[in-house]
N, C-alpha and C. Protein backbone atom coordinates (compact mmCIF):
# COMPACT_ATOMS: atom_id res chain seq x y z
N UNK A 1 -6.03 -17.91 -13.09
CA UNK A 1 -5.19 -17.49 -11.98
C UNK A 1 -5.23 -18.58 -10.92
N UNK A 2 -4.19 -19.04 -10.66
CA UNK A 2 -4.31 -20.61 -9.43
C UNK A 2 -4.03 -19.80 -8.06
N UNK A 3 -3.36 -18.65 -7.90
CA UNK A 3 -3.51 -18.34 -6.71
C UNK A 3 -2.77 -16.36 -6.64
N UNK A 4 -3.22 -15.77 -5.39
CA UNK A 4 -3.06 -14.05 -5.68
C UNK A 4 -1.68 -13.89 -5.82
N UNK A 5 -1.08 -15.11 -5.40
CA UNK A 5 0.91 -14.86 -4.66
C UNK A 5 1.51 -14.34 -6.57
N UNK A 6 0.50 -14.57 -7.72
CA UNK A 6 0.91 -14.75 -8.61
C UNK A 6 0.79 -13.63 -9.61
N UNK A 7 -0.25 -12.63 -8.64
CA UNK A 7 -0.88 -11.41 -9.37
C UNK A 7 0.64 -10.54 -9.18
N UNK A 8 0.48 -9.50 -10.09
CA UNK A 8 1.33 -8.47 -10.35
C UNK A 8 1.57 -7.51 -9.07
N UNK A 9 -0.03 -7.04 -8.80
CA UNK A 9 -0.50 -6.42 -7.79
C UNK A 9 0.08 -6.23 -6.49
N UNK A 10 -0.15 -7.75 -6.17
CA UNK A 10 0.17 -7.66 -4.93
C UNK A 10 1.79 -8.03 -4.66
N UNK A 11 2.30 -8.40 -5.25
CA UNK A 11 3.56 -8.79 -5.78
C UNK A 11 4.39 -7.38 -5.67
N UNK A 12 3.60 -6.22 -6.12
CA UNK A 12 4.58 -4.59 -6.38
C UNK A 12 3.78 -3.98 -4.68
N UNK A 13 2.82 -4.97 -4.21
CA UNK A 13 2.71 -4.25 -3.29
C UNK A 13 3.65 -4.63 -1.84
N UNK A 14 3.94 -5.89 -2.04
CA UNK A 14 4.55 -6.25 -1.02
C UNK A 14 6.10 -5.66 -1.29
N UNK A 15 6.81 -5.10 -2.40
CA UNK A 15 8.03 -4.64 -2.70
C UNK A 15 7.12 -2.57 -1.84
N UNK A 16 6.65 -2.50 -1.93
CA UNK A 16 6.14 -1.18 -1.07
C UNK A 16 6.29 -1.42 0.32
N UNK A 17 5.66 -2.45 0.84
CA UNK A 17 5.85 -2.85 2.38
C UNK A 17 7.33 -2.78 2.42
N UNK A 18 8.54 -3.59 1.95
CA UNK A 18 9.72 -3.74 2.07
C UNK A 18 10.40 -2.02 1.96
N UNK A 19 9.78 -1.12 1.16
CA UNK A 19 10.53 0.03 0.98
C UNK A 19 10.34 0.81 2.04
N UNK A 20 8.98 0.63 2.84
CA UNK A 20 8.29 2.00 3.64
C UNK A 20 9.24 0.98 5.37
N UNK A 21 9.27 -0.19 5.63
CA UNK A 21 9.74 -0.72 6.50
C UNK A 21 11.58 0.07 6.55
N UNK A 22 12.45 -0.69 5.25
CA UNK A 22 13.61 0.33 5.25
C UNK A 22 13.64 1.68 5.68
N UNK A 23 12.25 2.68 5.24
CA UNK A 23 12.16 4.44 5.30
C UNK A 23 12.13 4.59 6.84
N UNK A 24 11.05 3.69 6.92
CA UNK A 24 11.09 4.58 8.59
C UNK A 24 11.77 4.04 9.52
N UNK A 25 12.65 3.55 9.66
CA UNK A 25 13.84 2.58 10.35
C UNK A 25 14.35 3.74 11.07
N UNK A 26 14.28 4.58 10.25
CA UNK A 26 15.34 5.85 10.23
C UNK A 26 14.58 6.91 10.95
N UNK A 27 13.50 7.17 11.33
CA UNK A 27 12.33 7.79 12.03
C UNK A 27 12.22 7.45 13.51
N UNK A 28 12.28 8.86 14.31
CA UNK A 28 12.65 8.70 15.78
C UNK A 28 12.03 7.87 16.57
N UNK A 29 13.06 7.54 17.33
CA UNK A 29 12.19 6.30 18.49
C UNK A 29 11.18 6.41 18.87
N UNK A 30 11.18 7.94 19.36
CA UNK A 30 9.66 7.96 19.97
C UNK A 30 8.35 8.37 18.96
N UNK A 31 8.50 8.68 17.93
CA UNK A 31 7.00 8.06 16.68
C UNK A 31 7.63 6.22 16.39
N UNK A 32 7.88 5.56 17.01
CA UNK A 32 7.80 4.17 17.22
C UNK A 32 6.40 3.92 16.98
N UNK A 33 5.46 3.82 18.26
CA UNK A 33 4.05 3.73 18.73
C UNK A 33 3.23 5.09 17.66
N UNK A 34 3.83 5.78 17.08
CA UNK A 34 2.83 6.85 16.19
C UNK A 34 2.90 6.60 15.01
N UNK A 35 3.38 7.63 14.09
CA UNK A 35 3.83 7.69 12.53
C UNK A 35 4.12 6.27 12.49
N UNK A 36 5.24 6.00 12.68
CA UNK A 36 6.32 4.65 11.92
C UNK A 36 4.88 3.51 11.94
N UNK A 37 4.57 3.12 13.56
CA UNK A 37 3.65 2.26 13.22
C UNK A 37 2.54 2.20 12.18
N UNK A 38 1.67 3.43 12.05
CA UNK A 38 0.93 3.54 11.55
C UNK A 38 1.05 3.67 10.10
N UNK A 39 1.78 4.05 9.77
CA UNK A 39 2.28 4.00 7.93
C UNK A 39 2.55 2.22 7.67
N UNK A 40 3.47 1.56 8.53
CA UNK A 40 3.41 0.32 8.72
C UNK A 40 2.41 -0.63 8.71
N UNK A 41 1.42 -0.45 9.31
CA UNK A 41 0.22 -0.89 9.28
C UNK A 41 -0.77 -0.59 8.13
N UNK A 42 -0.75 0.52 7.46
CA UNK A 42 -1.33 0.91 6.61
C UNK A 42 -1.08 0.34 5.21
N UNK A 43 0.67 0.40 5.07
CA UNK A 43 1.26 -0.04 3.58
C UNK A 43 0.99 -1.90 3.78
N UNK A 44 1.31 -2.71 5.28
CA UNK A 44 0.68 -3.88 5.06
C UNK A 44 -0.54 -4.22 4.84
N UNK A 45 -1.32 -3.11 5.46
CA UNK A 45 -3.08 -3.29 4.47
C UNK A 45 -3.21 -4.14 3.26
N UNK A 46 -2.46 -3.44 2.54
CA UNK A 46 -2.60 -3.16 1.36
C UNK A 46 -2.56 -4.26 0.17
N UNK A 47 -1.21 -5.06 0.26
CA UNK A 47 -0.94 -6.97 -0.07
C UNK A 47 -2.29 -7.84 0.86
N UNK A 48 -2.05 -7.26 2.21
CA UNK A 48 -3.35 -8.21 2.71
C UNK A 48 -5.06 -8.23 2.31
N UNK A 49 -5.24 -6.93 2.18
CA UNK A 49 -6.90 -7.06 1.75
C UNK A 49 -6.57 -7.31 0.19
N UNK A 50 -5.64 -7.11 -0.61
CA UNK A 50 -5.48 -7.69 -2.31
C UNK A 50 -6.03 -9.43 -1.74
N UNK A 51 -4.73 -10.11 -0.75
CA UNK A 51 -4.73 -11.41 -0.66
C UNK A 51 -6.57 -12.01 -0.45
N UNK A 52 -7.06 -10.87 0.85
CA UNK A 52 -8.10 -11.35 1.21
C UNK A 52 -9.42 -11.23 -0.07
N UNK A 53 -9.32 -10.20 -0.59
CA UNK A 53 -10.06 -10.26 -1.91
C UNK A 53 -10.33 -11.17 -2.75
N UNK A 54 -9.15 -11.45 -2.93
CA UNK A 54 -9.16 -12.57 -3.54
C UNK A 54 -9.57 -14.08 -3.53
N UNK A 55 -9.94 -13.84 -2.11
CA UNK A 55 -10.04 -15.05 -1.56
C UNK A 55 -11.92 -15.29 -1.52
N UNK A 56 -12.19 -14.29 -1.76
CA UNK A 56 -14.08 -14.37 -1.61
C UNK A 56 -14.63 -14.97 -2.26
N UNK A 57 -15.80 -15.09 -2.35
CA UNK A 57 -16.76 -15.86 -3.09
C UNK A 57 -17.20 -15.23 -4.17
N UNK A 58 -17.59 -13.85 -4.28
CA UNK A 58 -18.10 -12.62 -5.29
C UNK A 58 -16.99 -11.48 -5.80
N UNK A 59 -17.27 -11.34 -6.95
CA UNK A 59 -16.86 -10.88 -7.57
C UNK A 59 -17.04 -9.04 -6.47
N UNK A 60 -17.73 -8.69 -6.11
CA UNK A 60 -18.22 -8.07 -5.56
C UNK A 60 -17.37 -7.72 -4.18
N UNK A 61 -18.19 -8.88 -3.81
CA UNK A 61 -16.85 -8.89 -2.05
C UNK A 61 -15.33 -8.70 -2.63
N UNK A 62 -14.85 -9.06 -3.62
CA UNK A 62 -13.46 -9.26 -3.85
C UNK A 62 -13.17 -7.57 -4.25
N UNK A 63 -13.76 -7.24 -5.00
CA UNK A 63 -14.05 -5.41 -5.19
C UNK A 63 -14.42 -4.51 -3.99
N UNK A 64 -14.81 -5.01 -3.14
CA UNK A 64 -14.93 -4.42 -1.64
C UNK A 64 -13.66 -4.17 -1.30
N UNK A 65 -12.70 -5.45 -0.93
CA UNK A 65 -11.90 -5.41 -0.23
C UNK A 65 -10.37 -4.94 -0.97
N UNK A 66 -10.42 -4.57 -2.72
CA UNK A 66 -9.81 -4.36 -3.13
C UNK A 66 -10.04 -2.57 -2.99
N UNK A 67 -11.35 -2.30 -2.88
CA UNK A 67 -11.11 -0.46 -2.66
C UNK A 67 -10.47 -0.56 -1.50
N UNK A 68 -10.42 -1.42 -0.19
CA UNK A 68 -9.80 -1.38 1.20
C UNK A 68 -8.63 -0.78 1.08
N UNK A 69 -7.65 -2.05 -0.21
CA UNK A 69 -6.51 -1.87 -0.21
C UNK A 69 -5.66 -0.68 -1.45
N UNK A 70 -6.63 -0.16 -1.76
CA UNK A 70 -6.50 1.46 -2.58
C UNK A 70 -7.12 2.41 -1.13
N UNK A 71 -7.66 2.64 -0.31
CA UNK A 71 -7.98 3.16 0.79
C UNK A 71 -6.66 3.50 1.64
N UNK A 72 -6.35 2.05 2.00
CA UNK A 72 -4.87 1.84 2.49
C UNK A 72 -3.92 2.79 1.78
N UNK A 73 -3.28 2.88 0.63
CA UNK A 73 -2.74 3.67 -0.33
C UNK A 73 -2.72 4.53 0.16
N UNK A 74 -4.25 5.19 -0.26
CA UNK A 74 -4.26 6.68 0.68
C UNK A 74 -3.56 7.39 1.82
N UNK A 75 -3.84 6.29 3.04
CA UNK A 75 -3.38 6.46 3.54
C UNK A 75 -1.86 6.55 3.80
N UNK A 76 -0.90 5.86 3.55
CA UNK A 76 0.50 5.59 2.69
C UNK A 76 0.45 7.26 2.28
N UNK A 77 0.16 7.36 1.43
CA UNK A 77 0.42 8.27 0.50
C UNK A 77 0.37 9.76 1.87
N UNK A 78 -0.67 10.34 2.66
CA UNK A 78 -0.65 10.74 3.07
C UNK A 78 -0.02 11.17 4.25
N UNK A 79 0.61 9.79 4.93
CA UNK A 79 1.65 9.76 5.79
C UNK A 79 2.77 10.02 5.51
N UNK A 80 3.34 9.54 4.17
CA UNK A 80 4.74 10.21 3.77
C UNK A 80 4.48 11.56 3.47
N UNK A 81 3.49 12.23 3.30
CA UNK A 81 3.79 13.87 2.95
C UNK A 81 3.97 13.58 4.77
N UNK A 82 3.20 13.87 5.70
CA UNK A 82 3.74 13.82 7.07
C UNK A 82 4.65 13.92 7.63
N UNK A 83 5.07 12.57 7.21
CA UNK A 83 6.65 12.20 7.19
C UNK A 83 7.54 13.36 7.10
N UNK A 84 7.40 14.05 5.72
CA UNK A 84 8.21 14.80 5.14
C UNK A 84 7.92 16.13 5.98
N UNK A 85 6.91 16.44 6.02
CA UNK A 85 6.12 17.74 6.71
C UNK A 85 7.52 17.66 8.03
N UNK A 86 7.04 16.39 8.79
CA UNK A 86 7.99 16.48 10.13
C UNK A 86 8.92 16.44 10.13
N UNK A 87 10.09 16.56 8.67
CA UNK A 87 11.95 16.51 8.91
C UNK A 87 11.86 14.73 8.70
N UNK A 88 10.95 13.76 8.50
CA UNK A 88 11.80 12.64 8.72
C UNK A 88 12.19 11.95 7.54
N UNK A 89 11.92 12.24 6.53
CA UNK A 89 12.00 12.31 5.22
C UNK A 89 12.52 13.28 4.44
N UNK A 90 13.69 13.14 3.38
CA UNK A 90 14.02 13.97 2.53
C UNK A 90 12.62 14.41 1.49
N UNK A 91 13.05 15.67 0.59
CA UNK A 91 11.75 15.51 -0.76
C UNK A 91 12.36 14.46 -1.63
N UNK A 92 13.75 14.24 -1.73
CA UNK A 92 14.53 12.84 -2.48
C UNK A 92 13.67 11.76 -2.14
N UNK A 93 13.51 11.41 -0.94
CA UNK A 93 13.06 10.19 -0.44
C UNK A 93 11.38 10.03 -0.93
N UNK A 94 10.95 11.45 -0.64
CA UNK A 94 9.36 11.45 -0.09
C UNK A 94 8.89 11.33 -1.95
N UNK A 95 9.92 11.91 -3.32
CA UNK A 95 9.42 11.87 -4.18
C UNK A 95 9.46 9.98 -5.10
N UNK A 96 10.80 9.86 -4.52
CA UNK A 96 10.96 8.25 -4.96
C UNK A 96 9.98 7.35 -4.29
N UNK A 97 9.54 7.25 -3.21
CA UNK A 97 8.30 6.33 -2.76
C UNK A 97 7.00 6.38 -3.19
N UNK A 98 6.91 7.82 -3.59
CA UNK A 98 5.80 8.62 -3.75
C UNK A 98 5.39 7.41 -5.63
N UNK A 99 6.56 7.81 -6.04
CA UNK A 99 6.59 6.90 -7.56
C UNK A 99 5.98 5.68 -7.07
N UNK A 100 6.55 4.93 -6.45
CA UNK A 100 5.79 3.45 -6.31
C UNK A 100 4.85 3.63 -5.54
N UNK A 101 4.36 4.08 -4.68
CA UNK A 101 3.00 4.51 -4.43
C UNK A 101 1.44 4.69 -5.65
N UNK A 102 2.27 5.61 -6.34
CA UNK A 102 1.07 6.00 -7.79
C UNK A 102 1.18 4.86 -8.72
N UNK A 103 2.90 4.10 -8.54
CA UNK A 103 2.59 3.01 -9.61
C UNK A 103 1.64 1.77 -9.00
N UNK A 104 1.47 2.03 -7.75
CA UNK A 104 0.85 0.56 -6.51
C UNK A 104 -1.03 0.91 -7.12
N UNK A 105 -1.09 2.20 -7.30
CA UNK A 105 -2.47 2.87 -7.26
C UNK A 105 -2.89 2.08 -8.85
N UNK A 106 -1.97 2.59 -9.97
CA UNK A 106 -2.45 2.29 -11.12
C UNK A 106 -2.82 0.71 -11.19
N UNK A 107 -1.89 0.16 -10.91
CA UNK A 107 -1.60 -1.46 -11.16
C UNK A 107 -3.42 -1.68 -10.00
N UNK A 108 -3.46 -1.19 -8.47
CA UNK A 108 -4.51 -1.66 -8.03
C UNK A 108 -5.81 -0.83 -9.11
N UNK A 109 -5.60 0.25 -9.48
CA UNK A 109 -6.78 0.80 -10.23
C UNK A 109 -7.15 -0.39 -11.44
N UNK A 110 -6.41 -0.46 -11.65
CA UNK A 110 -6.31 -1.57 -13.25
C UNK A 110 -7.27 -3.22 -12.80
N UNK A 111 -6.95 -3.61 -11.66
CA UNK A 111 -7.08 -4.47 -11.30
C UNK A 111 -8.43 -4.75 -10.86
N UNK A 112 -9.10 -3.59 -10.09
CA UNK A 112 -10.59 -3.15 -9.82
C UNK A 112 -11.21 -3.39 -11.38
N UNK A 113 -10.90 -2.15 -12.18
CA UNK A 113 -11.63 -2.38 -13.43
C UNK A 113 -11.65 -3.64 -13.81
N UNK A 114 -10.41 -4.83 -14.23
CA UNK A 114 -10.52 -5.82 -14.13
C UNK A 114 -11.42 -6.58 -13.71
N UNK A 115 -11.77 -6.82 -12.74
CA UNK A 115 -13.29 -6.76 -11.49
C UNK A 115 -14.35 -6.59 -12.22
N UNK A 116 -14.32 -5.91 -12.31
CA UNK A 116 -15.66 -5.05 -12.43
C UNK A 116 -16.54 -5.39 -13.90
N UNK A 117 -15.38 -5.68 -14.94
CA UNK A 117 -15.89 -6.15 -16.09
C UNK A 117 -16.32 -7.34 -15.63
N UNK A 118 -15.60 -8.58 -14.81
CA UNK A 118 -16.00 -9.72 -15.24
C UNK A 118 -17.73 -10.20 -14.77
């Protein structure tokens, strides 16, 4: 692997950042500073601690910061039910993200084990 820009991973994760940025566009001005940010912040976690993982010295540290960015997920994941809970999301919307969400989980689950063997 010559560098992370090349992994699968983070590659389907940064197409998640691009989807959840489009979703909440549409989410009231004033959860600006609440929800919107914070799902925002959360789904960019997610490419960034992959990137930073990758970047360590141990196999170990790099598995640290890869549960970060399955942590992150979580969070993601939990904000769009939110989302939805509050009207700002269809179940159309909240079930199609929801898909690349669990597919972001497998691909990072896969990737840990990966880890973990070497």
């Amino acid at each position: 692997m010559n560098s992370y820009t090349e992994l699968d991973v983070w590659k389907y994760s940064r197409e998640l950042v691009k989807l959840i940025y489009v979703l909440t566009k549409s989410f009231p001005n004033e959860e600006l500073y609440g929800l919107t940010n914070q799902i925002r912040r959360s789904v960019v976690s997610v490419p960034s601690n992959i990137a930073e993982g990758i970047g360590r010295q141990s196999n170990k540290e790099t598995i640290h910061f890869l549960y970060i960015a399955k942590g992150s997920l979580q969070e993601v994941e939990t904000q769009l039910y939110l989302s939805f809970d509050l009207e700002y999301i269809s179940e159309a919307e909240l079930k199609n993200i929801l898909g690349t969400v669990i597919s972001s989980k497998k691909l990072l689950n896969g990737f840990i084990n990966y880890y973990k063997k070497l």
